[in-house]
N, C-alpha and C. Protein backbone atom coordinates (compact mmCIF):
# COMPACT_ATOMS: atom_id res chain seq x y z
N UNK A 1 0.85 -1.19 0.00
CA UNK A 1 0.00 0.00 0.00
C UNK A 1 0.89 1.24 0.00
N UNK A 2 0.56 2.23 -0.46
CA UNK A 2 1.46 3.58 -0.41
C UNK A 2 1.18 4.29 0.17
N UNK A 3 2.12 5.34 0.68
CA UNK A 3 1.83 6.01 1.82
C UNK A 3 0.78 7.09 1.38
N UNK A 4 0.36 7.71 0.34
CA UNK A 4 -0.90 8.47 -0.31
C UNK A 4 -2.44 7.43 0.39
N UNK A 5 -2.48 5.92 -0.07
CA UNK A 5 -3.13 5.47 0.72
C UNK A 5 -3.34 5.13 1.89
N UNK A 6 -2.61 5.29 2.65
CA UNK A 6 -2.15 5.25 3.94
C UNK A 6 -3.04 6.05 4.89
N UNK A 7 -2.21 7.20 4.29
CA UNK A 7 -2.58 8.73 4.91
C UNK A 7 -4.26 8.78 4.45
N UNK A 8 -5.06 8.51 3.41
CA UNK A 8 -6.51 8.68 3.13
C UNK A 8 -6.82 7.90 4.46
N UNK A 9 -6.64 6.85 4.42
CA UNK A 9 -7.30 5.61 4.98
C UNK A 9 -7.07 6.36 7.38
N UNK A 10 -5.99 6.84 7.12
CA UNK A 10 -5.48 6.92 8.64
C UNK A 10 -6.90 8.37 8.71
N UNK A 11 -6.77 9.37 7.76
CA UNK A 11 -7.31 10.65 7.57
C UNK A 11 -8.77 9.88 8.18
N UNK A 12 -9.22 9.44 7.16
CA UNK A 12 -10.83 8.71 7.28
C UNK A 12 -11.30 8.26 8.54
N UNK A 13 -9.94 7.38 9.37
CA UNK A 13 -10.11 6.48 10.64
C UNK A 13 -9.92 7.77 11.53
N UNK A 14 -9.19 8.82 11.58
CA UNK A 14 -9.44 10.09 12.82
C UNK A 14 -10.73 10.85 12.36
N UNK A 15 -10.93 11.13 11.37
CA UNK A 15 -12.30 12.01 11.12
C UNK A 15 -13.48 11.19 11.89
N UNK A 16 -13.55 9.76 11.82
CA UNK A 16 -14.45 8.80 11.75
C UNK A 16 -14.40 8.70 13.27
N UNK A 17 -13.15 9.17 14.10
CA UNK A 17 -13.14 9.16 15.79
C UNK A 17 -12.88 7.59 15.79
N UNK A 18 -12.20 6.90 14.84
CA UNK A 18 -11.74 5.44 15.26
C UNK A 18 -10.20 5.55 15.65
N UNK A 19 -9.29 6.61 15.17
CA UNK A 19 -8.26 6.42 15.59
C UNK A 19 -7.67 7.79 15.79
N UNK A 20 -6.58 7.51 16.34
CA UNK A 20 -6.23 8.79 17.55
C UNK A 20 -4.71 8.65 16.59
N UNK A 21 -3.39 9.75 17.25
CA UNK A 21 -2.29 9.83 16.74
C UNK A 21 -2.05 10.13 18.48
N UNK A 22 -0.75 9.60 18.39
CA UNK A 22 0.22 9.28 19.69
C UNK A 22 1.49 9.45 19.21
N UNK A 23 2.09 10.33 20.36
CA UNK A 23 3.44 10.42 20.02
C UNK A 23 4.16 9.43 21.49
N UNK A 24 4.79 8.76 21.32
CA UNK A 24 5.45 7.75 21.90
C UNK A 24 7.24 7.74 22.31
N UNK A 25 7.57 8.10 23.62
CA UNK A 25 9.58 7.93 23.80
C UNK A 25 9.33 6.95 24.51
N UNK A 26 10.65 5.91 23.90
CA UNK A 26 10.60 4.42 24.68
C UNK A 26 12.20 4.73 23.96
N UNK A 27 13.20 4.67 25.39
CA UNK A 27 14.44 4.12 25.34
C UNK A 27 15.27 5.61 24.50
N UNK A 28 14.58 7.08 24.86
CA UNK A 28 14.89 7.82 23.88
C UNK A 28 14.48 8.02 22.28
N UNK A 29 13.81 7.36 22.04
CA UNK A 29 13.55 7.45 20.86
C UNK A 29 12.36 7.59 20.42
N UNK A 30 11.62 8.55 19.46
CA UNK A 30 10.27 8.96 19.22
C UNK A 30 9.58 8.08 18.12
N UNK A 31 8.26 7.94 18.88
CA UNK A 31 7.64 7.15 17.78
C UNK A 31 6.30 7.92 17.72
N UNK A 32 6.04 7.82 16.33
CA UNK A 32 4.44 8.54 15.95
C UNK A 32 3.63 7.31 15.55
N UNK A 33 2.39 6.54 16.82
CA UNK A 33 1.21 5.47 16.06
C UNK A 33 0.01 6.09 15.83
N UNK A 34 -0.82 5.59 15.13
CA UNK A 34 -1.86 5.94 14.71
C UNK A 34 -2.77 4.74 15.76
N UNK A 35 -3.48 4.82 16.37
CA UNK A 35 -3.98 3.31 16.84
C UNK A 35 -5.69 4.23 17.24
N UNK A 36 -6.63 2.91 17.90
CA UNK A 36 -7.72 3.44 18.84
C UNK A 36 -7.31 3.50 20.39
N UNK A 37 -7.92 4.97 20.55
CA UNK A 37 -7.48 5.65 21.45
C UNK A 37 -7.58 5.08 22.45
N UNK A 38 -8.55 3.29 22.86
CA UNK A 38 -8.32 2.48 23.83
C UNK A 38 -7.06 2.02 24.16
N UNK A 39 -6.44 1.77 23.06
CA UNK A 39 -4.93 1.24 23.13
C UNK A 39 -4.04 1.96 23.94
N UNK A 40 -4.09 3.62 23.71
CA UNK A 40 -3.41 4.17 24.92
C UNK A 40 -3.63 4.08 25.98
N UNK A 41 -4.18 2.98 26.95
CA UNK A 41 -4.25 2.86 27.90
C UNK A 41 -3.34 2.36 28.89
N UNK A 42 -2.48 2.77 30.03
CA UNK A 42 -1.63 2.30 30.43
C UNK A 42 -1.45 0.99 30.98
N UNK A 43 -2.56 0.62 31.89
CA UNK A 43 -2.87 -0.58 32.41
C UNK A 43 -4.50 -0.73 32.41
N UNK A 44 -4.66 -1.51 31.49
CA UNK A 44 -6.18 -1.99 31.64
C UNK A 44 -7.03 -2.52 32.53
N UNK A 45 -5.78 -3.16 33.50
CA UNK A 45 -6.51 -4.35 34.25
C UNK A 45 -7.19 -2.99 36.02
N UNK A 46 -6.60 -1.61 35.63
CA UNK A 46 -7.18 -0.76 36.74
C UNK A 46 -7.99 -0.12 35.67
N UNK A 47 -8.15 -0.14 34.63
CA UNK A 47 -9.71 0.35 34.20
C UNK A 47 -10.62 -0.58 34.58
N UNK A 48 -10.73 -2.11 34.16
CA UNK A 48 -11.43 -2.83 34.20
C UNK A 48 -11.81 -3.30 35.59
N UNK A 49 -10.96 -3.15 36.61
CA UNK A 49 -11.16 -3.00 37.86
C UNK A 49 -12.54 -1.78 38.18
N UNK A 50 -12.04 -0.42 37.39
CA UNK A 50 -13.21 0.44 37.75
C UNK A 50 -14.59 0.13 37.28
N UNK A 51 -14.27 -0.43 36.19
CA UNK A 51 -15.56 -0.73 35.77
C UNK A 51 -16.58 -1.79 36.45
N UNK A 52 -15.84 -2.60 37.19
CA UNK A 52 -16.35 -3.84 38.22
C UNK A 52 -16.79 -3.30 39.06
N UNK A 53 -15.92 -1.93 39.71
CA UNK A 53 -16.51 -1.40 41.16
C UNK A 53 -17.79 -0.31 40.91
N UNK A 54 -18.13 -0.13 39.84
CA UNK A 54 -19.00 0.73 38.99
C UNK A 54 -20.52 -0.25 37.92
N UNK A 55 -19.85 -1.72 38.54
CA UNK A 55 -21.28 -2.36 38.33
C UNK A 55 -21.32 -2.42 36.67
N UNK A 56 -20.39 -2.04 35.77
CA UNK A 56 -20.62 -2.02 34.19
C UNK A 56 -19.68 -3.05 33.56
N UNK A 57 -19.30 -4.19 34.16
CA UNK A 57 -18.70 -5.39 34.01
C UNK A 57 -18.78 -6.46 35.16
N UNK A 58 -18.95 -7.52 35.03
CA UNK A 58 -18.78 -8.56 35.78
C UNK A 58 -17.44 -8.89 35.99
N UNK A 59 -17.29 -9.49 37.35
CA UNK A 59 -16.24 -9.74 37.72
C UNK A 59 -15.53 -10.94 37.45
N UNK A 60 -16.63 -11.87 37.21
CA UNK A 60 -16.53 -13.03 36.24
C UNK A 60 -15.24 -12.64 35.29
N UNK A 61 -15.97 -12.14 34.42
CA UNK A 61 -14.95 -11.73 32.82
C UNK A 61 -14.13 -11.12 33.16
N UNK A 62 -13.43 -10.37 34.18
CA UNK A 62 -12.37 -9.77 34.18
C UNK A 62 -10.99 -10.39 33.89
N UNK A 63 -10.62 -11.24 34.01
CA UNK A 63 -9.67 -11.98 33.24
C UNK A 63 -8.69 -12.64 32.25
N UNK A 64 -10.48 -12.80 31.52
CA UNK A 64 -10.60 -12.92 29.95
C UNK A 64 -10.24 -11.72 29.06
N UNK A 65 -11.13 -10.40 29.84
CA UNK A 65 -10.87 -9.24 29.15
C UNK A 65 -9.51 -8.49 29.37
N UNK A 66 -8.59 -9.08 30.41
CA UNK A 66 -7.72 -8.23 30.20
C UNK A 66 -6.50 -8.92 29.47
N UNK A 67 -6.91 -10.57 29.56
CA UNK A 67 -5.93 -11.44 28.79
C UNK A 67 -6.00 -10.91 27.03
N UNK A 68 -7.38 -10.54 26.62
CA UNK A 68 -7.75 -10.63 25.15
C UNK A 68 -7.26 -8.81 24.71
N UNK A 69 -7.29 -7.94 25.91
CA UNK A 69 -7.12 -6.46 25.55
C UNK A 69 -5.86 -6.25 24.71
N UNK A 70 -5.92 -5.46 24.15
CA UNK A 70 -4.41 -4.99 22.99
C UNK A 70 -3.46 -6.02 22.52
N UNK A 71 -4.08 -6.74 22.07
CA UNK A 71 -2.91 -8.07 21.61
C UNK A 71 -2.38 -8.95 22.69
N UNK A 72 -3.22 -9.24 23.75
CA UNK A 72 -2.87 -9.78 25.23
C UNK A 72 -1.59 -8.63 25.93
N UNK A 73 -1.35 -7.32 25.45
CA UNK A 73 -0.69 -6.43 26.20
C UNK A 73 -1.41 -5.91 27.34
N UNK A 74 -1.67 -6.36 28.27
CA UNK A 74 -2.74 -5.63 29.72
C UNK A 74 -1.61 -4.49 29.95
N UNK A 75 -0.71 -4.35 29.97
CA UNK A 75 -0.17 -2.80 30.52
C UNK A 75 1.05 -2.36 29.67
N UNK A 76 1.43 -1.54 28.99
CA UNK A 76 1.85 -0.64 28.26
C UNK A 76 3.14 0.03 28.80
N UNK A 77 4.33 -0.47 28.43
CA UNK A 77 5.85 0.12 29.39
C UNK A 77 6.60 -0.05 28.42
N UNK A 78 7.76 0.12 28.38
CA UNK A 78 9.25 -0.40 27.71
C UNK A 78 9.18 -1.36 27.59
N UNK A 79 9.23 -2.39 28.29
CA UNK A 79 9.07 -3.67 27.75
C UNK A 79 8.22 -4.54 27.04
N UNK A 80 7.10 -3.83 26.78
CA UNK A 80 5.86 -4.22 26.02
C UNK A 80 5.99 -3.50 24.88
N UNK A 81 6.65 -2.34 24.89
CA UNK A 81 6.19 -1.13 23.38
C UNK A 81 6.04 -1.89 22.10
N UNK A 82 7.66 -2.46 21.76
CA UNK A 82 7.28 -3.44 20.43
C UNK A 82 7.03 -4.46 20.33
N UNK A 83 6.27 -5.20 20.91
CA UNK A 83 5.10 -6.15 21.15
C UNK A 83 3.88 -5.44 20.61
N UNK A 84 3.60 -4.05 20.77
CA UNK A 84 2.46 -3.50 21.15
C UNK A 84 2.45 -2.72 19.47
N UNK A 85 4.00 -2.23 19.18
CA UNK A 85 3.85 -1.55 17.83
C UNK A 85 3.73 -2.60 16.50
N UNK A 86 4.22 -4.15 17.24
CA UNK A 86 3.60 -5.17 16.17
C UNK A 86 2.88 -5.77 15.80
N UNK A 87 1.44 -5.33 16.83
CA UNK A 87 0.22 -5.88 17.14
C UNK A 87 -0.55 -5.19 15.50
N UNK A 88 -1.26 -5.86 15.30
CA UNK A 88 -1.61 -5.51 13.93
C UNK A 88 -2.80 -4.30 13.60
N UNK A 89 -3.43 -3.59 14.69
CA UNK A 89 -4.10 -1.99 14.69
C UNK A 89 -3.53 -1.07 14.62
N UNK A 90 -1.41 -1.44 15.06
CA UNK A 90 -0.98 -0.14 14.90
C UNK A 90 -0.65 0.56 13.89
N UNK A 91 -0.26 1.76 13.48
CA UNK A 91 0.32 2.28 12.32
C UNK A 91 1.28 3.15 12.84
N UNK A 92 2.72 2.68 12.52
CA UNK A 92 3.67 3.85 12.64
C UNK A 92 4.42 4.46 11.58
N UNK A 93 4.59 5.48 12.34
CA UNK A 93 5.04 6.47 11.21
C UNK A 93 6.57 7.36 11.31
N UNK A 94 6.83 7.91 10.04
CA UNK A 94 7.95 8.58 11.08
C UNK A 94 7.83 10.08 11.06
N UNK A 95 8.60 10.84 12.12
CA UNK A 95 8.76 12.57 11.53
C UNK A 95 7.98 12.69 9.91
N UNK A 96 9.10 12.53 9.19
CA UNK A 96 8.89 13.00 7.93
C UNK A 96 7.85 13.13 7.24
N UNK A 97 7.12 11.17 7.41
CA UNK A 97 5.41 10.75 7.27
C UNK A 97 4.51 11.84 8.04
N UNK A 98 4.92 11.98 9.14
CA UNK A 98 3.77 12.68 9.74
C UNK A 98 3.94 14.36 8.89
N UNK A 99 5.28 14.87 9.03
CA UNK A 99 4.91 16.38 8.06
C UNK A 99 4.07 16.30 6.55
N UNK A 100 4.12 15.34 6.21
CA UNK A 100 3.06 14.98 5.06
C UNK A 100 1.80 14.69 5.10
N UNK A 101 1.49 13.73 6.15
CA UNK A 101 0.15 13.58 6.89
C UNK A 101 -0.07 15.37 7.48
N UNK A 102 0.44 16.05 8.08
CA UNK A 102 -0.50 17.09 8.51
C UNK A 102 -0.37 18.37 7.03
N UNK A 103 0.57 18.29 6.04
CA UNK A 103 0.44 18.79 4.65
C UNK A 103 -0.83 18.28 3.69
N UNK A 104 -1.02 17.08 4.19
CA UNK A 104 -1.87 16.47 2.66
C UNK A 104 -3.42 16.98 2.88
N UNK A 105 -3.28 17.27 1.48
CA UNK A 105 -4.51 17.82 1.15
C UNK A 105 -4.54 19.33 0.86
N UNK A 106 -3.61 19.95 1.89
CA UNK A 106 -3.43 21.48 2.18
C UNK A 106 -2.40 22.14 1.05
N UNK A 107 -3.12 23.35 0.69
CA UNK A 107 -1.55 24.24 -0.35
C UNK A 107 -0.56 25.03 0.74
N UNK A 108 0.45 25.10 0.42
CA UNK A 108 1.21 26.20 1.67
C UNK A 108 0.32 27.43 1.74
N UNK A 109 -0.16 27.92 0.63
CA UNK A 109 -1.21 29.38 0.44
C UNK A 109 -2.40 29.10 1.53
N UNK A 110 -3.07 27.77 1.72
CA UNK A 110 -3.87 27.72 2.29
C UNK A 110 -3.59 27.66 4.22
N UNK A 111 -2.97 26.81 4.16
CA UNK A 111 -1.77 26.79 5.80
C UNK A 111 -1.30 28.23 6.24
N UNK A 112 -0.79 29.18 5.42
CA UNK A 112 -0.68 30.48 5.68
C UNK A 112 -1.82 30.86 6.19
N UNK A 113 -2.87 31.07 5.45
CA UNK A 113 -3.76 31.80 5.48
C UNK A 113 -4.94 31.29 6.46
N UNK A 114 -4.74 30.15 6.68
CA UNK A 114 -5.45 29.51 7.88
C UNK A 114 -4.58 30.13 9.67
N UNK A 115 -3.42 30.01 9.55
CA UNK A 115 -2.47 30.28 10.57
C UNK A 115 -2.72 31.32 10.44
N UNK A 116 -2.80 32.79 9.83
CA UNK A 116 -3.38 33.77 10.35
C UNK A 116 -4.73 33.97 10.73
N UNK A 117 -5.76 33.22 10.09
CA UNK A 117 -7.21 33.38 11.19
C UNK A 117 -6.97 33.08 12.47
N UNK A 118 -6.43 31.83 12.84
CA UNK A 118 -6.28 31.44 13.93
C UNK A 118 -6.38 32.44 15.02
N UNK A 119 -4.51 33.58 14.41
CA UNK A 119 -4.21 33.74 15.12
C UNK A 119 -5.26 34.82 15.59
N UNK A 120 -5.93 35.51 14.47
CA UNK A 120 -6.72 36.57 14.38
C UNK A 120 -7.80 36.60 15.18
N UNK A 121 -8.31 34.95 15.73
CA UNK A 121 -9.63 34.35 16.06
C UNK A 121 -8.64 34.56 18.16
N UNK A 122 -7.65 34.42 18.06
CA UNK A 122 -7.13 34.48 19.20
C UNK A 122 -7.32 35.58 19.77
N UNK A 123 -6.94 36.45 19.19
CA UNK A 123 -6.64 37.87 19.16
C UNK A 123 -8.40 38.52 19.26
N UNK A 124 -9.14 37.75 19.37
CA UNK A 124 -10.49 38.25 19.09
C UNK A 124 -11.00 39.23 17.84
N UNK A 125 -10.23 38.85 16.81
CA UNK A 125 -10.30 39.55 15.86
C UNK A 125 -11.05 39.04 14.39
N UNK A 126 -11.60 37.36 15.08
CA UNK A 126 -12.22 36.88 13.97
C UNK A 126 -13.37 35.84 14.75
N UNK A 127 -13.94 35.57 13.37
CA UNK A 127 -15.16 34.36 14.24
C UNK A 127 -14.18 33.09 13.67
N UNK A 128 -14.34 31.93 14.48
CA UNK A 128 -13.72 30.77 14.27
C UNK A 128 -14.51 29.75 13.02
N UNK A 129 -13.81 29.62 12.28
CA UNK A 129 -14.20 28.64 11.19
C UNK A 129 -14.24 27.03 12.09
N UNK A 130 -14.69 26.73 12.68
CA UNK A 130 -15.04 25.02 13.53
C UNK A 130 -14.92 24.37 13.07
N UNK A 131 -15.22 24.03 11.56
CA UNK A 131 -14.99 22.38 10.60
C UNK A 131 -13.71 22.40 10.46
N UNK A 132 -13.22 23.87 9.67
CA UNK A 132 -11.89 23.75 8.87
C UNK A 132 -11.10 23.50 9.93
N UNK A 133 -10.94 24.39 11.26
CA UNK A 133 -9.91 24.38 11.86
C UNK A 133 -10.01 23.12 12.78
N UNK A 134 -11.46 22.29 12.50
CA UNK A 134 -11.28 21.19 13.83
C UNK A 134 -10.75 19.94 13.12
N UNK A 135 -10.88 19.93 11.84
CA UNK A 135 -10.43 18.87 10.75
C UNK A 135 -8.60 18.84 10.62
N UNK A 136 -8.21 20.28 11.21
CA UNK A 136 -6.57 20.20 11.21
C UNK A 136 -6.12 19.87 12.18
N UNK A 137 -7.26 20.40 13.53
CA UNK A 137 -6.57 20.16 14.71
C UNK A 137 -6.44 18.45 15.14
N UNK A 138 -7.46 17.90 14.25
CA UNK A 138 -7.71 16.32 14.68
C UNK A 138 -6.11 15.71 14.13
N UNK A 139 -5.11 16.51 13.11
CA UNK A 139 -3.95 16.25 12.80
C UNK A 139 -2.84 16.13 13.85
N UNK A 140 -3.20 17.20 14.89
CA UNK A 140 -2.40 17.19 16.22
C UNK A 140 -1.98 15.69 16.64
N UNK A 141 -1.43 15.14 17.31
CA UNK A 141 -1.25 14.31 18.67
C UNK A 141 -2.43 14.77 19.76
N UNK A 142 -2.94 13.52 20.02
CA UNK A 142 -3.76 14.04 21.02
C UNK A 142 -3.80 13.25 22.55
N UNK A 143 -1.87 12.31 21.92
CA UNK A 143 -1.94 11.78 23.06
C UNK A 143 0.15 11.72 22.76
N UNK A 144 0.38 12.04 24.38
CA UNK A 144 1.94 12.05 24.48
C UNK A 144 2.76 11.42 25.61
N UNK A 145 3.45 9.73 25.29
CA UNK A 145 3.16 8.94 25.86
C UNK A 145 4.83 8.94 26.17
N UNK A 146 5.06 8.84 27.35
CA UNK A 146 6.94 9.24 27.25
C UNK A 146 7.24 7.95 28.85
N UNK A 147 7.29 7.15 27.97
CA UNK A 147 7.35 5.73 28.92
C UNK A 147 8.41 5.34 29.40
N UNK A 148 9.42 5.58 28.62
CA UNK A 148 10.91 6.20 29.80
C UNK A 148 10.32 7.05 30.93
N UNK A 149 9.75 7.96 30.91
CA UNK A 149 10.10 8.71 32.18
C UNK A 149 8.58 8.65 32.90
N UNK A 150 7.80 7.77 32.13
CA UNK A 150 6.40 7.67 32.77
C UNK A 150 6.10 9.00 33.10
N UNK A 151 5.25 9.56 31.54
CA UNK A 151 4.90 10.81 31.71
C UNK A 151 3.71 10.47 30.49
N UNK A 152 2.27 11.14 31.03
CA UNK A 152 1.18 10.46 29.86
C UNK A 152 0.54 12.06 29.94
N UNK A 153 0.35 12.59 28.79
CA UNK A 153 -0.37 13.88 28.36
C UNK A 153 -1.30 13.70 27.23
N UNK A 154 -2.31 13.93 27.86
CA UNK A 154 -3.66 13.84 26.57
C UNK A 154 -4.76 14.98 26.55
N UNK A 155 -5.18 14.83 24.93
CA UNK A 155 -6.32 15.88 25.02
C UNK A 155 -7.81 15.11 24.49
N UNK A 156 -8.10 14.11 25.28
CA UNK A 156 -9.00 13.25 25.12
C UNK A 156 -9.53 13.78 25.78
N UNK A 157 -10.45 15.08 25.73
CA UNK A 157 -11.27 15.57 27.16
C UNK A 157 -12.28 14.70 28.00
N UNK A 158 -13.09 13.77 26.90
CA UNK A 158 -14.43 13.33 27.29
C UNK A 158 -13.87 11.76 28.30
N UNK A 159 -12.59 11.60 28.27
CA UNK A 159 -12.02 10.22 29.06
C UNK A 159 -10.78 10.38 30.11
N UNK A 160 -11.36 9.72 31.20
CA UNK A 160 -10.01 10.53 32.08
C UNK A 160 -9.05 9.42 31.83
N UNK A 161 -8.29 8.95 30.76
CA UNK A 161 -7.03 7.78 30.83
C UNK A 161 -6.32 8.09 31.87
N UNK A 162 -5.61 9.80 32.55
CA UNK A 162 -4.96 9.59 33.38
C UNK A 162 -5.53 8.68 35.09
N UNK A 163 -6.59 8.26 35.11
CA UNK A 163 -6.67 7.68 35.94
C UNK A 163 -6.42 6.23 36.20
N UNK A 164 -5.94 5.82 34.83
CA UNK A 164 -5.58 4.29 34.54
C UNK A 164 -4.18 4.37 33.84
N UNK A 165 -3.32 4.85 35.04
CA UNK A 165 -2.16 5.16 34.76
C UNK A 165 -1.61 4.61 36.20
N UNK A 166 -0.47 3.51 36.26
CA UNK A 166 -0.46 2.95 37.21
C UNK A 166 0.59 3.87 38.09
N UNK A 167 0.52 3.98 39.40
CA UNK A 167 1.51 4.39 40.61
C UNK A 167 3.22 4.48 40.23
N UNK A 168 3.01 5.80 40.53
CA UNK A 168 4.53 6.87 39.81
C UNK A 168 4.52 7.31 38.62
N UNK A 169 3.50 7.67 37.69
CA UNK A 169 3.48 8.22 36.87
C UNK A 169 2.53 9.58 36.65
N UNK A 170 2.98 10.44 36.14
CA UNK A 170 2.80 12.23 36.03
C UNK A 170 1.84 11.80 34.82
N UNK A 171 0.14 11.88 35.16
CA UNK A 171 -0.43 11.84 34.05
C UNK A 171 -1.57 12.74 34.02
N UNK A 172 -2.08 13.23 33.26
CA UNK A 172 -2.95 14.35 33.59
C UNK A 172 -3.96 14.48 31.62
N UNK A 173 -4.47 14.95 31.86
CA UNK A 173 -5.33 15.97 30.74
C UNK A 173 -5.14 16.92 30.44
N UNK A 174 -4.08 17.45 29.56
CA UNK A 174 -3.55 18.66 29.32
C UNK A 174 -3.27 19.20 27.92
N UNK A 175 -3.64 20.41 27.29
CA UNK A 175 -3.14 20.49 25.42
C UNK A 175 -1.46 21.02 25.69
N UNK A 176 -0.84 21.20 26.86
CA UNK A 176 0.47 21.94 26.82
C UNK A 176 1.97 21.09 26.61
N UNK A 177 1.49 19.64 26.31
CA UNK A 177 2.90 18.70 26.16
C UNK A 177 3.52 19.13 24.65
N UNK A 178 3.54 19.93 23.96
CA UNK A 178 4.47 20.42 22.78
C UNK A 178 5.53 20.69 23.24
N UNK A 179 5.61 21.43 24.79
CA UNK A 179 6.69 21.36 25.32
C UNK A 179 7.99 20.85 25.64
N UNK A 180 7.41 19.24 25.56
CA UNK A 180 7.41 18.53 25.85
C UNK A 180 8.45 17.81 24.86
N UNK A 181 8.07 18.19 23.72
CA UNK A 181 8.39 17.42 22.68
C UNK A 181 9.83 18.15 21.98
N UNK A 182 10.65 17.72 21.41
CA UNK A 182 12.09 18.13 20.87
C UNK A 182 11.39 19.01 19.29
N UNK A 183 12.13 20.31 18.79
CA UNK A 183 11.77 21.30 17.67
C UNK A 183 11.68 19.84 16.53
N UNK A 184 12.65 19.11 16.53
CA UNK A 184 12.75 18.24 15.13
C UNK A 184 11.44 16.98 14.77
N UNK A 185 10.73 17.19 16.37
CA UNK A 185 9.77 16.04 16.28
C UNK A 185 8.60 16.97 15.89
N UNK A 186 8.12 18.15 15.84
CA UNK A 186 7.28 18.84 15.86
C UNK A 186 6.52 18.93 14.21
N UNK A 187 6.29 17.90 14.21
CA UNK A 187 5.87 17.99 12.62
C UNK A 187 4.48 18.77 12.02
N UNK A 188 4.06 19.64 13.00
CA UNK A 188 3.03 20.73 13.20
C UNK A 188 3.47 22.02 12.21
N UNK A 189 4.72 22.21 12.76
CA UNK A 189 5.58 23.33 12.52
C UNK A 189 5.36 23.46 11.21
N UNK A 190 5.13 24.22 10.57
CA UNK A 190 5.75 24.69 8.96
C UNK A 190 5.59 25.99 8.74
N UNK A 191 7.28 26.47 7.79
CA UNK A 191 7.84 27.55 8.04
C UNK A 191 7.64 28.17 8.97
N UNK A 192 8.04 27.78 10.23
CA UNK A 192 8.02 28.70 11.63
C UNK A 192 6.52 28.72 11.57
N UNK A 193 5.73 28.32 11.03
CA UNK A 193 3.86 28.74 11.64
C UNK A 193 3.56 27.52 12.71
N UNK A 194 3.20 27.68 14.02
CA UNK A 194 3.59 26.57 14.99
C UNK A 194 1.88 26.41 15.03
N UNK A 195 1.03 25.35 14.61
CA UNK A 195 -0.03 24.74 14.00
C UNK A 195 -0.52 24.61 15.60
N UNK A 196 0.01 24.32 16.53
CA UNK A 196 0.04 24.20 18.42
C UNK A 196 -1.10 25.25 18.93
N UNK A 197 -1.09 26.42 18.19
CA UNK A 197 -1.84 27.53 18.55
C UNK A 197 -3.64 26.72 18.10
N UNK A 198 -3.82 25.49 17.60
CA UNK A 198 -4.71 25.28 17.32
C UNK A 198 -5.47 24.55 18.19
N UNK A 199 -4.87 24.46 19.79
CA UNK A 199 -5.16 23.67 20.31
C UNK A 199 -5.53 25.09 21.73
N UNK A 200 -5.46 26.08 21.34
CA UNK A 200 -5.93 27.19 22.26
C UNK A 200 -7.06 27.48 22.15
């Protein structure tokens, strides 16, 4: 398959709210997956716990379901990552793929000229276009998973994942992990227009 089809097919699965983009450090090194946003879950077996103490699973099946969850991965670390990136829902990508994935479709004329409404809409100086600009922002990362240092940042508002994040790890609901991230991984960026402001 080519990466033109790739990118339709990944485009289709985030518009469609089936799949999320994750930026991933395991061992220093950055990885961009495309997966469902269940998969970012750190340890399943304390979701599925909540869900038992919350009466919306039997305690019966808890077992089964956490043996069968993400490719039999129940919890998500360094030592699971590529187990987890060879499980067959994922899609990875690299830097480069992804500056093309958040280009495709778009002219640079149009990316300009979008990056100044934005900023204009910030500035209270415009009304916000909602489709156009929510169709780019779905290009973002909306999840930043740094498993060396057990650090989980997401903008999944409607799900609290950081609560199924196991003991010693900094996890929260936040749009501010760009910070976070090194200038060369930032595949948002083009010509200095930092695409980040789309998440204000």
């Amino acid at each position: 398959m080519s990466l033109k089809n790739d990118l339709n097919d990944v485009l289709h699965d985030i518009f469609e709210g089936q799949k999320e983009v994750a930026l991933f450090v395991v061992s220093g090194k950055y990885y961009y997956v495309v997966d469902d946003k269940e998969n970012y879950c750190i340890d399943v077996g304390m979701e599925y716990k909540a869900y038992i103490d919350s009466g919306d699973m039997n305690a019966d099946l808890y077992d089964e379901a956490v043996a069968n969850f993400r490719s039999s991965i129940p919890v998500l670390d360094v030592n699971t990552f590529s187990q987890y990136v060879d499980a067959g829902s994922v899609i990875e990508f690299s830097v480069e793929d992804m500056r093309g994935f958040f280009h495709f479709g778009y002219s640079p004329e149009y990316l300009l000229e979008i990056y100044r409404h934005v900023g204009a809409i910030v500035s209270n100086d415009a009304e916000g276009r909602l489709d156009e600009l929510g169709k780019l922002r779905m290009r973002l990362p909306k999840f930043f998973i740094d498993l060396d240092n057990k650090v989980l940042r997401h903008t999944d508002w409607d799900r609290a994942h950081e609560d199924y994040a196991t003991l010693g790890w900094d996890a929260k609901a936040s749009s501010d992990f760009d910070k976070l991230i090194p200038a060369e991984n930032k595949y948002w960026v083009v010509n200095d227009m930092d695409f980040w402001i789309l998440y204000s």
